[in-house]
Protein backbone atom coordinates (compact mmCIF):
# COMPACT_ATOMS: atom_id res chain seq x y z
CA UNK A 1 95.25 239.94 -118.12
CA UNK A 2 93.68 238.32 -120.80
CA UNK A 3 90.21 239.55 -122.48
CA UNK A 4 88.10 236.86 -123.57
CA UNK A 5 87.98 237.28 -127.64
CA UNK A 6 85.86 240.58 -127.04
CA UNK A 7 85.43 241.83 -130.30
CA UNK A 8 83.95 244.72 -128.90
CA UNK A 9 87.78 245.65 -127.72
CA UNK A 10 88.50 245.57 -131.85
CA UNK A 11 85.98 248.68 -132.40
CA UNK A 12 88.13 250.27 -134.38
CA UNK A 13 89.54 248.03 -136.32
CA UNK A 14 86.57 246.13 -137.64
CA UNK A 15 85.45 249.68 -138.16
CA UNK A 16 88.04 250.26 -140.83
CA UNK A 17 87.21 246.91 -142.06
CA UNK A 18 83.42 247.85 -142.28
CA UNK A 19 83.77 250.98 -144.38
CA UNK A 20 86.01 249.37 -146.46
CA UNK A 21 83.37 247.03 -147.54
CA UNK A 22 80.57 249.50 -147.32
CA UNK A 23 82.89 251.90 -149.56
CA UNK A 24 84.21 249.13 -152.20
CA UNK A 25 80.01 248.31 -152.67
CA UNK A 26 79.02 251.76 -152.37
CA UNK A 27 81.26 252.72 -154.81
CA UNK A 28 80.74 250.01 -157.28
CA UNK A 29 76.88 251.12 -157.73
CA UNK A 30 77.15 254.45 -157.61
CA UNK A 31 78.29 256.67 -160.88
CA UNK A 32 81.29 258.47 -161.37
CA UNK A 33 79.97 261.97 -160.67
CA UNK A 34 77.85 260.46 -157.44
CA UNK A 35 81.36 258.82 -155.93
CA UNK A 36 81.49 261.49 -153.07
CA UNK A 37 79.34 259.03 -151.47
CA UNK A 38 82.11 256.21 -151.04
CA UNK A 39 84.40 259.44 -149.48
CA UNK A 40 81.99 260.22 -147.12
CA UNK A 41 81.36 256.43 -145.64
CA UNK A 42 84.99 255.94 -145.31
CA UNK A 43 85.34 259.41 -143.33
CA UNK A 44 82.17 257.73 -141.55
CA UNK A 45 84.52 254.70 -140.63
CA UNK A 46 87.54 256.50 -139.38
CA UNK A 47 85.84 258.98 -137.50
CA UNK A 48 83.90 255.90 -135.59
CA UNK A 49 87.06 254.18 -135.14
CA UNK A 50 88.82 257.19 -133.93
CA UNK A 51 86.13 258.13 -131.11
CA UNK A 52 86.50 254.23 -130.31
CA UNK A 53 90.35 254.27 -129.98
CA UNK A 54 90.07 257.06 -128.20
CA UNK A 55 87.60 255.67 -125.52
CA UNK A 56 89.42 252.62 -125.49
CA UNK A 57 92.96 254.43 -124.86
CA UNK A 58 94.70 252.92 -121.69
CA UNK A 59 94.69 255.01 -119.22
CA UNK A 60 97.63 254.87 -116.49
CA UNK A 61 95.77 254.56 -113.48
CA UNK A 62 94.08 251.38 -114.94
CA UNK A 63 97.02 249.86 -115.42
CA UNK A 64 96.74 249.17 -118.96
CA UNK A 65 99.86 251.43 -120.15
CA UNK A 66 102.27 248.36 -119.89
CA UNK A 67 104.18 246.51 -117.41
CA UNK A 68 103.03 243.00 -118.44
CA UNK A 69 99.32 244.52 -117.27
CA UNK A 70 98.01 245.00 -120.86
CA UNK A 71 94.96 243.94 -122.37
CA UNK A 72 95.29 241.27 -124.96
CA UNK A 73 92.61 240.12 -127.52
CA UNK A 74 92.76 236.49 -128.99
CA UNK A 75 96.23 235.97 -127.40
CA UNK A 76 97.86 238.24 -130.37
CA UNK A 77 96.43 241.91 -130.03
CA UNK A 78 97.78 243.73 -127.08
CA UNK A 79 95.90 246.72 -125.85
CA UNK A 80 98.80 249.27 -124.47
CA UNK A 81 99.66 252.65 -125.09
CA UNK A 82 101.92 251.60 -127.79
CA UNK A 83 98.54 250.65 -129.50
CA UNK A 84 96.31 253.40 -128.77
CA UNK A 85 98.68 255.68 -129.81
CA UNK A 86 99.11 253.99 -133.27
CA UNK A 87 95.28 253.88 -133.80
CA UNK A 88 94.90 257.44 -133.51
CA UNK A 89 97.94 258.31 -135.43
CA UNK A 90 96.93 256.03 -138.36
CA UNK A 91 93.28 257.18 -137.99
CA UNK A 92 94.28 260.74 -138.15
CA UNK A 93 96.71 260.43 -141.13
CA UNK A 94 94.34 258.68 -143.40
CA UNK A 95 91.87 261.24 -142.51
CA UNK A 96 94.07 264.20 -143.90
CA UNK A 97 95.20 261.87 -146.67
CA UNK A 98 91.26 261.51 -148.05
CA UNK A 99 91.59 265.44 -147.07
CA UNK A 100 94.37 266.94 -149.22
CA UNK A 101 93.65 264.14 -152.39
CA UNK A 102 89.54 265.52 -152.71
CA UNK A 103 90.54 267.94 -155.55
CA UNK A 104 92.68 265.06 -157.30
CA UNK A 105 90.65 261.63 -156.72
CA UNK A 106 87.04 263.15 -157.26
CA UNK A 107 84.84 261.77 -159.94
CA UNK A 108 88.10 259.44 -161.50
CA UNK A 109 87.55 256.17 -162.57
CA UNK A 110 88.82 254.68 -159.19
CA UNK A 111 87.72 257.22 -156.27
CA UNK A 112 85.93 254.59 -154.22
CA UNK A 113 88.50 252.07 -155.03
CA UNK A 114 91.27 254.15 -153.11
CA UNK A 115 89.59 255.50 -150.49
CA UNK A 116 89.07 251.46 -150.29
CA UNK A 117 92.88 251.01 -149.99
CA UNK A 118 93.19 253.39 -147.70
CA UNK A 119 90.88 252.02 -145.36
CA UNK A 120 92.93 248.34 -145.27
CA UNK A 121 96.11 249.95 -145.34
CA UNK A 122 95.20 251.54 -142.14
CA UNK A 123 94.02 248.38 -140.78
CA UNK A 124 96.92 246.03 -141.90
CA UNK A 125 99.32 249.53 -140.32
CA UNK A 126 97.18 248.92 -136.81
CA UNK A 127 97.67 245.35 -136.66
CA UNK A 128 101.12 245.38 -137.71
CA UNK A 129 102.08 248.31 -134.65
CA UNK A 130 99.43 246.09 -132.28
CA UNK A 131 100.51 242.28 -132.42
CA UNK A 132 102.71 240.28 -130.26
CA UNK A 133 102.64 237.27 -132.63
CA UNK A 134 104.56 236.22 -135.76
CA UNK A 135 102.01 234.51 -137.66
CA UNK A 136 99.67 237.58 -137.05
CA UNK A 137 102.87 239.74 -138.10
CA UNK A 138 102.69 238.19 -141.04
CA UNK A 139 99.13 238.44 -142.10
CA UNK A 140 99.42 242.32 -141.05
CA UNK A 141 102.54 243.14 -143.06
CA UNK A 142 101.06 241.39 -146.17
CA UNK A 143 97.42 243.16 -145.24
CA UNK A 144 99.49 246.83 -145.10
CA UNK A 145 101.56 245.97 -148.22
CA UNK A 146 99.05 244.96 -150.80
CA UNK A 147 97.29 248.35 -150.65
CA UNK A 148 100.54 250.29 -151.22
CA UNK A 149 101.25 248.21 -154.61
CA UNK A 150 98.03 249.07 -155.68
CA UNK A 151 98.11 252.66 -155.03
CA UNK A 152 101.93 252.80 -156.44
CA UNK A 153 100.32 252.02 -160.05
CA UNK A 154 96.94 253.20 -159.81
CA UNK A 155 97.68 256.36 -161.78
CA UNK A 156 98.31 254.85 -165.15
CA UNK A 157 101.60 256.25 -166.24
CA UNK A 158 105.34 254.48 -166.90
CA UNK A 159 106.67 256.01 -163.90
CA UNK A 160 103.76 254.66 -162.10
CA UNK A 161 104.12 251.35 -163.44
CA UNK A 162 107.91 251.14 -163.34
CA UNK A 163 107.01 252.26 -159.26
CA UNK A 164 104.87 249.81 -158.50
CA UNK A 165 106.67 246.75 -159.81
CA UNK A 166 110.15 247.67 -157.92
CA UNK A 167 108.10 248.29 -154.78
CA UNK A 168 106.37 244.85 -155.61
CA UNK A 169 109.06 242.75 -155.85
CA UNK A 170 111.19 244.16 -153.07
CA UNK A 171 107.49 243.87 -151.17
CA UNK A 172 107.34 240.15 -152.06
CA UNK A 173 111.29 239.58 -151.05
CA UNK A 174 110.59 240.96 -148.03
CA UNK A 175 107.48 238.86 -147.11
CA UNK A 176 109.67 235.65 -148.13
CA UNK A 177 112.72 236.97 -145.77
CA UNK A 178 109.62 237.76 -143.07
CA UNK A 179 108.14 234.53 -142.86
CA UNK A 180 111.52 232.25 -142.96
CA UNK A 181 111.84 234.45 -140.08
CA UNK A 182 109.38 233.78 -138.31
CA UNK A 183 109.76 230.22 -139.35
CA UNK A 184 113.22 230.04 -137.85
CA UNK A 185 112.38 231.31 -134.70
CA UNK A 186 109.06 229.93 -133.34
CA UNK A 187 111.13 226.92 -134.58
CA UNK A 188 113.45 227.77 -132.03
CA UNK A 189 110.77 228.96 -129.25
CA UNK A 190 108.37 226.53 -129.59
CA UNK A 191 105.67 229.36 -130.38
CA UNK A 192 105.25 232.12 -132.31
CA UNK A 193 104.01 234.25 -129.49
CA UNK A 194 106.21 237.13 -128.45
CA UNK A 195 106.06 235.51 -124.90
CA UNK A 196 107.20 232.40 -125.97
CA UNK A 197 109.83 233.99 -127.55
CA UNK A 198 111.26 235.78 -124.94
CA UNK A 199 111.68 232.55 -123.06
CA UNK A 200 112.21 230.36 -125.93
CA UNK A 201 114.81 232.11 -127.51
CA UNK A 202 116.92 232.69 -124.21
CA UNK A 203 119.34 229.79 -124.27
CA UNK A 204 119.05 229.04 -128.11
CA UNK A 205 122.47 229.27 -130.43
CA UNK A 206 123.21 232.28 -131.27
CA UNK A 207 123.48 232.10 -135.04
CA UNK A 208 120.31 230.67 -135.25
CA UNK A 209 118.28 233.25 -133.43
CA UNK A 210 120.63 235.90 -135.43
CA UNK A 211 119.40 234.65 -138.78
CA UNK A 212 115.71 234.52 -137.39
CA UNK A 213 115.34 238.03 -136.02
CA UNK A 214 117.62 239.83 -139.05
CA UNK A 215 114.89 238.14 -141.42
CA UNK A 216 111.51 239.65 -139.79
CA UNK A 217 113.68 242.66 -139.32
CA UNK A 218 114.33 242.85 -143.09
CA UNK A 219 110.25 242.94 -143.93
CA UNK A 220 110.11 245.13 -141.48
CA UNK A 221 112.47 247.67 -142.64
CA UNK A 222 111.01 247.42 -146.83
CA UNK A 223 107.28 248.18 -144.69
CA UNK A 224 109.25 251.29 -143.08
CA UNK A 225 111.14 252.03 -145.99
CA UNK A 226 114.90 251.68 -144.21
CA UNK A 227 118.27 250.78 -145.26
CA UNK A 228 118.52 248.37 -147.05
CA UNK A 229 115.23 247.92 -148.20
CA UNK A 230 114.38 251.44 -148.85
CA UNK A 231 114.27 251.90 -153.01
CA UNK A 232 111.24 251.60 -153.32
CA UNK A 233 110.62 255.06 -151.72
CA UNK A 234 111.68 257.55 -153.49
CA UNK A 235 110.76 256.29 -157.01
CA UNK A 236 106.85 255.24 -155.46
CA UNK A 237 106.43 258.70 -154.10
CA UNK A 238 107.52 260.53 -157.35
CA UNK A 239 105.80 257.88 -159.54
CA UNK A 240 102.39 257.66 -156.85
CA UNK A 241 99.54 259.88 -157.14
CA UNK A 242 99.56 263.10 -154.54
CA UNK A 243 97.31 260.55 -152.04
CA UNK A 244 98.81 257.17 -152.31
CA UNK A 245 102.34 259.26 -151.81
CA UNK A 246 101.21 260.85 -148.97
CA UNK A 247 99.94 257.25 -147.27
CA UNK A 248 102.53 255.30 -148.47
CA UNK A 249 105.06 257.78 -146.86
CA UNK A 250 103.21 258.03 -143.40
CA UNK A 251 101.21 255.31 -142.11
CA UNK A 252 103.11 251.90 -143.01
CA UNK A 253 105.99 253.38 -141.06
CA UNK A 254 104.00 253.57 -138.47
CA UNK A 255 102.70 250.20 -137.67
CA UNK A 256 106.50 248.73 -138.88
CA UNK A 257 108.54 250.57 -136.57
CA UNK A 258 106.11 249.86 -133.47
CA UNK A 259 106.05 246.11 -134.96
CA UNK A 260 110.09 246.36 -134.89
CA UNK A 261 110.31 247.61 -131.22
CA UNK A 262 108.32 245.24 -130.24
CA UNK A 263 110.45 242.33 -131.93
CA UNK A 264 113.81 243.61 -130.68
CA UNK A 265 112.15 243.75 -127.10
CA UNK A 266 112.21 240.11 -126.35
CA UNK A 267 115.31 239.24 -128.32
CA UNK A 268 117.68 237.48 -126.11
CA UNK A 269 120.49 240.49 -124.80
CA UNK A 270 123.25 237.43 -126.17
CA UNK A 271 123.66 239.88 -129.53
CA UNK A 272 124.55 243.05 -130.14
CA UNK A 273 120.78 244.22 -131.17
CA UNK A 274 121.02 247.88 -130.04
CA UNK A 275 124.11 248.05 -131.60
CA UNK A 276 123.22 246.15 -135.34
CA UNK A 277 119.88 248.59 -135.14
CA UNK A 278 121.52 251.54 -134.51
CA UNK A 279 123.91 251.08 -137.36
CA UNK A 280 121.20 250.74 -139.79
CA UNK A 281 119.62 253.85 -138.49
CA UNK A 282 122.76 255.50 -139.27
CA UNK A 283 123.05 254.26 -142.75
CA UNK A 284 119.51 254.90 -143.75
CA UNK A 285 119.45 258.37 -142.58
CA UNK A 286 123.05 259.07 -143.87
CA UNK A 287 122.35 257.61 -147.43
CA UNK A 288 118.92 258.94 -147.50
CA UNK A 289 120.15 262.62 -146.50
CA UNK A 290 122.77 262.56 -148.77
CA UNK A 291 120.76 261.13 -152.04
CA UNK A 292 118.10 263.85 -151.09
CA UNK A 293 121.14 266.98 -151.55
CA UNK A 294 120.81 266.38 -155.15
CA UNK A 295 117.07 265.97 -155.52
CA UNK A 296 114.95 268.74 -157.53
CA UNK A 297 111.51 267.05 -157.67
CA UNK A 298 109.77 268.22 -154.69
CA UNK A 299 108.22 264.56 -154.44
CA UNK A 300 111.17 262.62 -155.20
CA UNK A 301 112.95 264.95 -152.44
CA UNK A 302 109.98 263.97 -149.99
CA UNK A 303 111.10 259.81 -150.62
CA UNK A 304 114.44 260.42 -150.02
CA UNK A 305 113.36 262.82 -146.62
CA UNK A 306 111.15 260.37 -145.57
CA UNK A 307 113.82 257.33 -145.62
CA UNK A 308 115.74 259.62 -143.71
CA UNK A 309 113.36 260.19 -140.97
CA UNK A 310 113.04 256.50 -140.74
CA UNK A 311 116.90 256.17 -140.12
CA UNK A 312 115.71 258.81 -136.71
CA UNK A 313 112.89 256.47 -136.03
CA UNK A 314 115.09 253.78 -135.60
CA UNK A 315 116.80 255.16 -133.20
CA UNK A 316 114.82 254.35 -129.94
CA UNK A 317 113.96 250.84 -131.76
CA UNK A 318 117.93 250.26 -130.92
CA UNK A 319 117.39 251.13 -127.45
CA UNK A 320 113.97 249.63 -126.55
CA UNK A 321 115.46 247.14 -124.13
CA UNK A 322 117.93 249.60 -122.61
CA UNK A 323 115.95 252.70 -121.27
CA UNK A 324 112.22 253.07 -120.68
CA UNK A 325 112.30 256.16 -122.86
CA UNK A 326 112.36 254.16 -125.67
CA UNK A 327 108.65 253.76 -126.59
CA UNK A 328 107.13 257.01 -125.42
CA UNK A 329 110.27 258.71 -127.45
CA UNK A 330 109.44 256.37 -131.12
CA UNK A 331 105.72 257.21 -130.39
CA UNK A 332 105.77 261.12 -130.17
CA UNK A 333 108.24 261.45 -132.96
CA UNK A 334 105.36 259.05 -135.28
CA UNK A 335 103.05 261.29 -134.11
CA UNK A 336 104.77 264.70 -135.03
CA UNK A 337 105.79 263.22 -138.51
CA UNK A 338 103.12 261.64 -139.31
CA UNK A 339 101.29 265.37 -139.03
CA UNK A 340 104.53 267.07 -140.59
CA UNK A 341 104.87 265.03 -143.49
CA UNK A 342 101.32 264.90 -144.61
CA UNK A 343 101.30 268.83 -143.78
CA UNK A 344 104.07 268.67 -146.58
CA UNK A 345 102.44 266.51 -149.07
CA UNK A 346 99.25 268.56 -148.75
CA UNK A 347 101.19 271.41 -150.02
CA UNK A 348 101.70 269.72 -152.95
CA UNK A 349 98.26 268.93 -153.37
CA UNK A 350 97.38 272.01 -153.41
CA UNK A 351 99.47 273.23 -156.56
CA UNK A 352 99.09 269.86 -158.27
CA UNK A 353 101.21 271.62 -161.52
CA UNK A 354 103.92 272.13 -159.46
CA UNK A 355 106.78 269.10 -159.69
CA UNK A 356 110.39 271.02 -159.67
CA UNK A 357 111.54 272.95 -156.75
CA UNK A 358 111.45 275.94 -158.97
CA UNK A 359 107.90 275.43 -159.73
CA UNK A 360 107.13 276.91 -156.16
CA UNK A 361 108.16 280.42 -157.26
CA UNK A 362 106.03 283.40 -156.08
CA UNK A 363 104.09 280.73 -153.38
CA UNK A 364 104.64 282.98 -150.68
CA UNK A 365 103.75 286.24 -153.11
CA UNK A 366 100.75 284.50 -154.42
CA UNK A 367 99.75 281.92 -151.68
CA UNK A 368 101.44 283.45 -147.93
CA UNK A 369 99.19 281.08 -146.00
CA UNK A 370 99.71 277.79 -148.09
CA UNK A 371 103.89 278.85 -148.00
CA UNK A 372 103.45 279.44 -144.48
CA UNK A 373 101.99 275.94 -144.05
CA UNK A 374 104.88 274.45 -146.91
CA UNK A 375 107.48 276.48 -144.37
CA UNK A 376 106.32 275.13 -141.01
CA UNK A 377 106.47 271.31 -142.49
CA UNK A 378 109.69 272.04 -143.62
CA UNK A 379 111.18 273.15 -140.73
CA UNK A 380 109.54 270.94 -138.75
CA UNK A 381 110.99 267.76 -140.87
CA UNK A 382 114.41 269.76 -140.20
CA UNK A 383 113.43 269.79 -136.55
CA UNK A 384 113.37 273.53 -135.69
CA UNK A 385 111.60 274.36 -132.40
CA UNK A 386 108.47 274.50 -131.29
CA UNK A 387 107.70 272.17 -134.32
CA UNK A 388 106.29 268.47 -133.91
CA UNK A 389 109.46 266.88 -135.19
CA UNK A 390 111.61 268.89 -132.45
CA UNK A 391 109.89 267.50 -130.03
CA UNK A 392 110.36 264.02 -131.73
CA UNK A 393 113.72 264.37 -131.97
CA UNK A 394 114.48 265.62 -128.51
CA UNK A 395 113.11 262.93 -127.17
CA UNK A 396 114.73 260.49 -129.45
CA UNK A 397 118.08 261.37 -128.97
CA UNK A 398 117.86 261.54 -125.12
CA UNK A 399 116.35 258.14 -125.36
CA UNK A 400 119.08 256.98 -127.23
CA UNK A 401 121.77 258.92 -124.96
CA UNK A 402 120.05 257.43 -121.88
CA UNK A 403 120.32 253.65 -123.64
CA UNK A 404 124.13 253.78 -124.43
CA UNK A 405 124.19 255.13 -128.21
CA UNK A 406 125.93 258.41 -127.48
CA UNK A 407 128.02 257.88 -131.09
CA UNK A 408 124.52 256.98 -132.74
CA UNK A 409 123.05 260.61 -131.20
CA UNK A 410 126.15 262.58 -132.36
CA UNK A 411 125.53 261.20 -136.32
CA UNK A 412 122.10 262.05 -136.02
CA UNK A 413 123.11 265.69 -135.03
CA UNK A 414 125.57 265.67 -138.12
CA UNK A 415 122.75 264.38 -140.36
CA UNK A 416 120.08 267.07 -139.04
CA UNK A 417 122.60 269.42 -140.20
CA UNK A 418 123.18 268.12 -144.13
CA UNK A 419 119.33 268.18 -144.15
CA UNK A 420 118.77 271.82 -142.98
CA UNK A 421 120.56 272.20 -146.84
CA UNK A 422 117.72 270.78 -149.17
CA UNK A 423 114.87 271.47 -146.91
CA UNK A 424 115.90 274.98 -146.94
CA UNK A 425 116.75 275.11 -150.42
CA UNK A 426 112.83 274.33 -151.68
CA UNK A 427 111.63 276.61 -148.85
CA UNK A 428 113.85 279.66 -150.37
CA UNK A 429 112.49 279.06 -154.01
CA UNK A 430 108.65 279.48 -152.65
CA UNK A 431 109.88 283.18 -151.68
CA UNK A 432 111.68 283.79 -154.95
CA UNK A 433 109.53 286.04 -157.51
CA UNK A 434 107.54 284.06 -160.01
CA UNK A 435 104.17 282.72 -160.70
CA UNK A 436 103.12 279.39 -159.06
CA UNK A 437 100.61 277.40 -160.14
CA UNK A 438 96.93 277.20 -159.62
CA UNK A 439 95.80 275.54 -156.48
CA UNK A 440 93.19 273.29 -155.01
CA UNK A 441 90.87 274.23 -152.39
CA UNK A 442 90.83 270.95 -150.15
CA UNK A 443 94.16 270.52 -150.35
CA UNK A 444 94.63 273.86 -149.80
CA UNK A 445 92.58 273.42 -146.31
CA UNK A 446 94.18 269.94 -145.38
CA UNK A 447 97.92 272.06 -145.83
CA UNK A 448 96.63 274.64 -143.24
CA UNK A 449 94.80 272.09 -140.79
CA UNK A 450 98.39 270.58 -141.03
CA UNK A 451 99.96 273.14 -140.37
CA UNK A 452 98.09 273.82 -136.87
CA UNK A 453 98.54 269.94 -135.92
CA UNK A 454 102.45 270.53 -136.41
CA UNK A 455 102.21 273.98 -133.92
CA UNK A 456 99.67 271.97 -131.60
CA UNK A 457 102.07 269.06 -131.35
CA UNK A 458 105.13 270.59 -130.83
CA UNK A 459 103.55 273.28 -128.54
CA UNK A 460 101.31 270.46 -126.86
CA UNK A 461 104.85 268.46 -126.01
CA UNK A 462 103.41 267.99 -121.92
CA UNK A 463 99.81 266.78 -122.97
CA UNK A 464 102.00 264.31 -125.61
CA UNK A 465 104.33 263.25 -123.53
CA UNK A 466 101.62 261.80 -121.26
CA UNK A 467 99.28 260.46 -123.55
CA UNK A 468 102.70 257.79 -125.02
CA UNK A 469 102.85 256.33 -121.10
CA UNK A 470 105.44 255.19 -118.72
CA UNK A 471 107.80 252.94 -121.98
CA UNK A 472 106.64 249.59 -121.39
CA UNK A 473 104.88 247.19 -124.04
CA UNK A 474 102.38 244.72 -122.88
């Protein structure tokens, strides 16, 4: 069913879009010690487009949750669960990223100018997860990339700089290998619509289609942060302000790994695509668990974790076509680390000196609440019960059981194993004796309110479960 260019269905989008304006102006006039004023019009902006999203999530008795029933705006924006549940996750995340970076953005030089980024990150994230169409694809990945080179380098330090340009140029590879992509197969199709695709690419050589798909898959994986496109991770989030870290390590991966389901969905079943998918989630979260063994900056350790968690994420991509547990699986696992990671981040927000593992001595002496919060994200990221990431990862390896990739569920046992080591490892040196360093009050308050989202979604896992639908896209 087709909706008639409604913008009104776009609420929350051209919401974000909006109070990014409003903020980049607002900002621009106001002085440095009057900036708080940009924070609170973007808050202003997400909170209107998360009451929107939230009115406008499909409900399954209307039909709307999928099975080729979904809502579609301008022939390229599909309204399905897959959709809703991406608007409120990205919503949500930026929120608590403005949250835990108060104490280190306010009165700088370029407060309003991130909280700007922020915004159109979110967007370009939404339309990326949301769109069945390649050309659209491509406007959204370059729309959710742009703001994550400029928040790499916006702290003005080597590392920062040296960040920035690697995840720039692997950024700008990525958009090539995207677009000859999509290039080669609307070629092919005769469209660049997903539905054209699907019918298009059906009885089209093999090669061809192979070289097509592997190419958007490639700028889809940098946007994610995956094998082999990952680099850029760990060396952004240890070069990256607390904030931009925080985003660039959460909400991209969210609208790329939706984007990537919805890709391998309609590619003709004449290649091995659950099979090529689920070998790069093996690699990435096999390289990235074993690079982040020998990590001792907390934030370098976070890249490396978060690459990992992609390589899980991938996991129900691989099966998409095969079980209908696919997409509720990849959704509630975004969900629960999108909250857990952030949770994490905004732990190290809130003792901004703190940079080694070792630095986190005496937290839980000093700070038992904010190590409380640092220990839940932790072993929630591990995937320790009732956590958000358990539930995540439950339902992403019985989604990948149920679609064929028993081998693919048995290395991501092995893997949650190796990573118990270094997530444990900084958790024991916050109960150590020592003196940790001073900490920040928002951040200090975004860690806890974190904390309780990881509990509520992993103790939540029936109201969850239903909100991600019955698996189907469109």
């Amino acid at each position: 069913m087709v909706m008639d260019q409604s913008l009104l269905a776009l609420l929350p989008e051209l919401s974000l879009l909006a109070g990014a304006v409003a903020t980049l102006l607002a900002g621009s006039f106001l002085p440095r010690q009057r900036q708080w004023v940009a924070r609170l019009i973007a808050v202003a902006a997400l909170l209107t487009a998360a009451v929107s999203a939230a009115l406008a999530f499909p409900s399954h008795q209307d039909g709307r949750s999928g099975g080729g029933d979904a809502e579609t705006v301008f022939g390229a924006f599909v309204l399905d669960t897959a959709t809703g549940v991406s608007r409120l996750v990205v919503v949500a995340a930026v929120l608590l990223v403005i949250g835990l970076g108060v104490d280190e953005l306010a009165g700088t030089a370029r407060e309003s100018e991130t909280y700007t980024l922020l915004l159109l990150g979110g967007l370009g994230a939404i339309v990326l997860a949301a769109t069945d169409d390649l050309l659209v694809l491509a406007v959204a990945f370059l729309l959710a990339s742009i703001p994550v080179y400029a928040l790499v380098g916006m702290v003005r330090s080597p590392g920062a700089a040296e960040a920035a340009l690697k995840t720039y140029l692997l950024g700008a590879l990525s958009g090539i290998f995207l677009l000859l992509g999509a290039t080669v197969l609307s070629g092919i199709a005769g469209g660049t619509a997903y539905v054209d695709l699907a019918t298009g690419l059906a009885g089209a050589p093999a090669a061809a289609v192979a070289v097509g798909a592997l190419a958007v898959l490639a700028g889809l994986l940098f946007e994610a942060g995956g094998v082999p496109l990952h680099q850029w991770v760990p060396d952004a989030t240890q070069g990256a302000g607390t904030a931009a870290a925080a985003f660039l390590t959460t909400v991209p991966k969210v609208g790329a790994l939706v984007a990537a389901a919805r890709l391998v969905d309609v590619l003709p079943g004449a290649l091995s695509w659950p099979l090529l998918v689920g070998l790069l989630a093996a690699a990435t979260m096999t390289l990235a668990n074993l690079a982040a063994l020998a990590q001792t900056d907390a934030r370098r350790l976070l890249g490396w974790s978060t690459v990992s968690q992609v390589g899980y994420l991938l996991m129900p991509v691989a099966v998409v076509a095969s079980t209908s547990a696919a997409i509720p699986a990849l959704l509630v696992y975004l969900a629960g680390y999108a909250v857990t990671n952030l949770t994490a981040f905004a732990v190290l927000a809130a003792v901004p000196g703190a940079r080694s593992l070792t630095d986190f001595r005496g937290l839980a002496r000093q700070r038992p609440w904010l190590a409380a919060a640092l220990g839940i994200s932790l072993l929630s990221l591990v995937g320790t019960p009732p956590t958000a990431v358990f539930l995540g990862k439950l339902t992403v390896f019985t989604a990948a059981w149920d679609g064929g990739l028993a081998w693919l569920v048995v290395v991501a046992a092995l893997n949650t194993l190796v990573s118990l080591f270094y997530y444990l490892r900084w958790l024991v040196e916050a109960f150590r004796p020592g003196e940790p360093a001073p900490t920040a009050g928002w951040a200090h308050g975004a860690a806890l309110a974190g904390a309780l989202g990881v509990l509520a979604v992993g103790l939540g896992a029936g109201l969850v479960t239903a909100l991600t639908g019955d698996g189907t896209l469109g």
